[in-house]
Protein backbone atom coordinates (compact mmCIF):
# COMPACT_ATOMS: atom_id res chain seq x y z
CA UNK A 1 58.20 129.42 138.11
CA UNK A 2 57.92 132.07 135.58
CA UNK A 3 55.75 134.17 137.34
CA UNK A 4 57.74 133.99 140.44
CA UNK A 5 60.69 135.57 138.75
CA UNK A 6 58.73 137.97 136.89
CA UNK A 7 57.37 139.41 139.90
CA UNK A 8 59.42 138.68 142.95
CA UNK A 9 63.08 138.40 141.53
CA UNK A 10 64.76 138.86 145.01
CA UNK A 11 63.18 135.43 146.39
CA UNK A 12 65.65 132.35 146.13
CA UNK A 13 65.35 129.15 147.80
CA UNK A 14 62.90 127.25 149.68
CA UNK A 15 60.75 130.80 149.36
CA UNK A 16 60.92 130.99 145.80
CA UNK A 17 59.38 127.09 145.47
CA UNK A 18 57.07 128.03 148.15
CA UNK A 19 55.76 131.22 146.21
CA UNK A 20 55.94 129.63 142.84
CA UNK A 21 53.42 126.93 144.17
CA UNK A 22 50.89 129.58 145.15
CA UNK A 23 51.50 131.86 141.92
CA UNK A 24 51.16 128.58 139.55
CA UNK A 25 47.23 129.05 139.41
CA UNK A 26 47.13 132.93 139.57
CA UNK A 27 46.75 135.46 136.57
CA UNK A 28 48.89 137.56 135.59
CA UNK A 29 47.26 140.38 137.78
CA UNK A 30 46.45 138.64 140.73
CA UNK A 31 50.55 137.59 140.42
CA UNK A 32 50.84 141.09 140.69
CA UNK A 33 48.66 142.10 143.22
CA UNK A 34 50.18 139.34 145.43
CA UNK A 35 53.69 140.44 144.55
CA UNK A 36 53.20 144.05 145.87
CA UNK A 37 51.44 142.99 149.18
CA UNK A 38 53.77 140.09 149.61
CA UNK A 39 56.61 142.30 149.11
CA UNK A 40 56.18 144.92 151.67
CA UNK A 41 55.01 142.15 154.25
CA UNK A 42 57.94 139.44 153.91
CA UNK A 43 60.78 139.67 156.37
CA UNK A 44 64.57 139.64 154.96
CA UNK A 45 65.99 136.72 156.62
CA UNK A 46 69.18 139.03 156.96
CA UNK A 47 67.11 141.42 159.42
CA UNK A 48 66.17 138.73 161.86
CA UNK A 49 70.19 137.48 162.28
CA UNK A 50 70.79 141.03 162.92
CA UNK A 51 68.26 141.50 165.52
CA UNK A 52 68.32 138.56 167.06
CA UNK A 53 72.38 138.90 167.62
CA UNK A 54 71.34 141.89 169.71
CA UNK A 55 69.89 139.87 172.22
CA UNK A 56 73.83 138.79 172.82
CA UNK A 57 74.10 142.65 173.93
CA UNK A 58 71.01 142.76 176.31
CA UNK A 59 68.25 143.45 173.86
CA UNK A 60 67.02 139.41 173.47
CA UNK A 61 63.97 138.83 171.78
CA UNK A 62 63.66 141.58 168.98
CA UNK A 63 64.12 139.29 166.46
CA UNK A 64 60.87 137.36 167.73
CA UNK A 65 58.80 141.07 168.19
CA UNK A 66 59.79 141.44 164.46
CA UNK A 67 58.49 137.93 163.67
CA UNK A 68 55.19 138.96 165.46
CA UNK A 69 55.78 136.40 167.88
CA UNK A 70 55.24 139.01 170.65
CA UNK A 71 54.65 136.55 173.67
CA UNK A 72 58.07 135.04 173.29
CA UNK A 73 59.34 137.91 172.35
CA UNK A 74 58.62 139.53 175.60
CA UNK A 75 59.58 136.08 177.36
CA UNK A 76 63.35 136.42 175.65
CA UNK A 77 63.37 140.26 176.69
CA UNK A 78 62.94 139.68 180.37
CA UNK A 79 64.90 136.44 180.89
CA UNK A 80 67.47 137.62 178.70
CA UNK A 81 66.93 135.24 175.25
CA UNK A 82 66.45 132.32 177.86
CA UNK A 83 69.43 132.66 178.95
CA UNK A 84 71.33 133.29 176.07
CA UNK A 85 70.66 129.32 174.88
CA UNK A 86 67.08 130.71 172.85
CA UNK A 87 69.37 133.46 171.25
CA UNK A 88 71.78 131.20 170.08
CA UNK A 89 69.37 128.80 168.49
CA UNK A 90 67.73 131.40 167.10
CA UNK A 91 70.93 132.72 165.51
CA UNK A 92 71.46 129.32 164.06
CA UNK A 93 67.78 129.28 162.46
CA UNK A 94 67.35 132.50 161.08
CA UNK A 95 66.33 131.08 158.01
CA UNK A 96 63.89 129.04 159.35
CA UNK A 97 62.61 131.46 160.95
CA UNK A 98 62.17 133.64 158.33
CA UNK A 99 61.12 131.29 156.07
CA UNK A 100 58.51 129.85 158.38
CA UNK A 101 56.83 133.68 158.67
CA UNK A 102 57.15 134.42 154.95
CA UNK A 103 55.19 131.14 154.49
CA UNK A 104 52.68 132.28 156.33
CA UNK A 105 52.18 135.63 155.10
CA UNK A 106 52.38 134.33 151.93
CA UNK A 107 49.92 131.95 152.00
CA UNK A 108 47.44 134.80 154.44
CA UNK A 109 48.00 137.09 151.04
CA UNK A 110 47.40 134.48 148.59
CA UNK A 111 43.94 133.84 150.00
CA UNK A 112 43.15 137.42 150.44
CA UNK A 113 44.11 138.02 146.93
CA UNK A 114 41.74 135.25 145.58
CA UNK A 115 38.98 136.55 147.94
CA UNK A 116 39.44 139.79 146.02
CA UNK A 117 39.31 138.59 142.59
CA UNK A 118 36.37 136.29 143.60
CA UNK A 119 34.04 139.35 144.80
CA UNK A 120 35.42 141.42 142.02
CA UNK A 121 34.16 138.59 139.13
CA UNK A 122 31.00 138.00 141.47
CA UNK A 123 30.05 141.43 140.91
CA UNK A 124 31.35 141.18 137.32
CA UNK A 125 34.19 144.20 138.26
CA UNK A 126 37.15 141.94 136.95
């Protein structure tokens, strides 16, 4: 858990556990490496609330563009967030949301980050 709060602070929750598990057999570096990509791919569950209560206004579906769910995001654009009903879910599970996309990236980065530091000690670099 040390690591965690060394190098990503601003992560609480259900994220921090999550990231904490993947940092847990990292080095120091690596920790760090992952921390800086991690960082600028995450999304703020705060950001995906706010988008996605724009789709009350006409706008539905930006919060799901954001998530990189562009299919459904274009499906909420044109029928208006469902109806209104996927909005309001989605408003309701922001978190979720958010934390189900940070889990991903965070687990895509972790891998890439060990792929890295694998070829680098392969070719004796590290």
């Amino acid at each position: 858990m040390s690591k965690v709060l060394r190098h990503l602070p601003e992560l609480d929750g259900d994220e921090q556990v999550e990231v904490a598990r993947l940092l847990n057999d990292m080095s120091d570096a690596q920790a760090g490496h992952f921390a800086r990509i991690y960082r600028s791919r995450r999304r703020e569950p705060v950001h995906i609330l706010l988008l996605a209560a724009i789709g009350f206004v006409g706008a539905g579906g930006l919060h799901r563009l954001y998530l990189e769910e562009f299919a459904l995001g274009l499906v909420y654009l044109f029928t208006g967030g469902l109806c209104v009903i996927g909005t309001i879910y989605d408003v309701i599970k922001y978190k979720d949301l958010a934390l189900r996309y940070n889990r991903d990236v965070a687990l895509e980065t972790a891998e890439t980050v060990r792929q890295v530091y694998d070829g680098a000690s392969e070719s004796g670099d590290v």
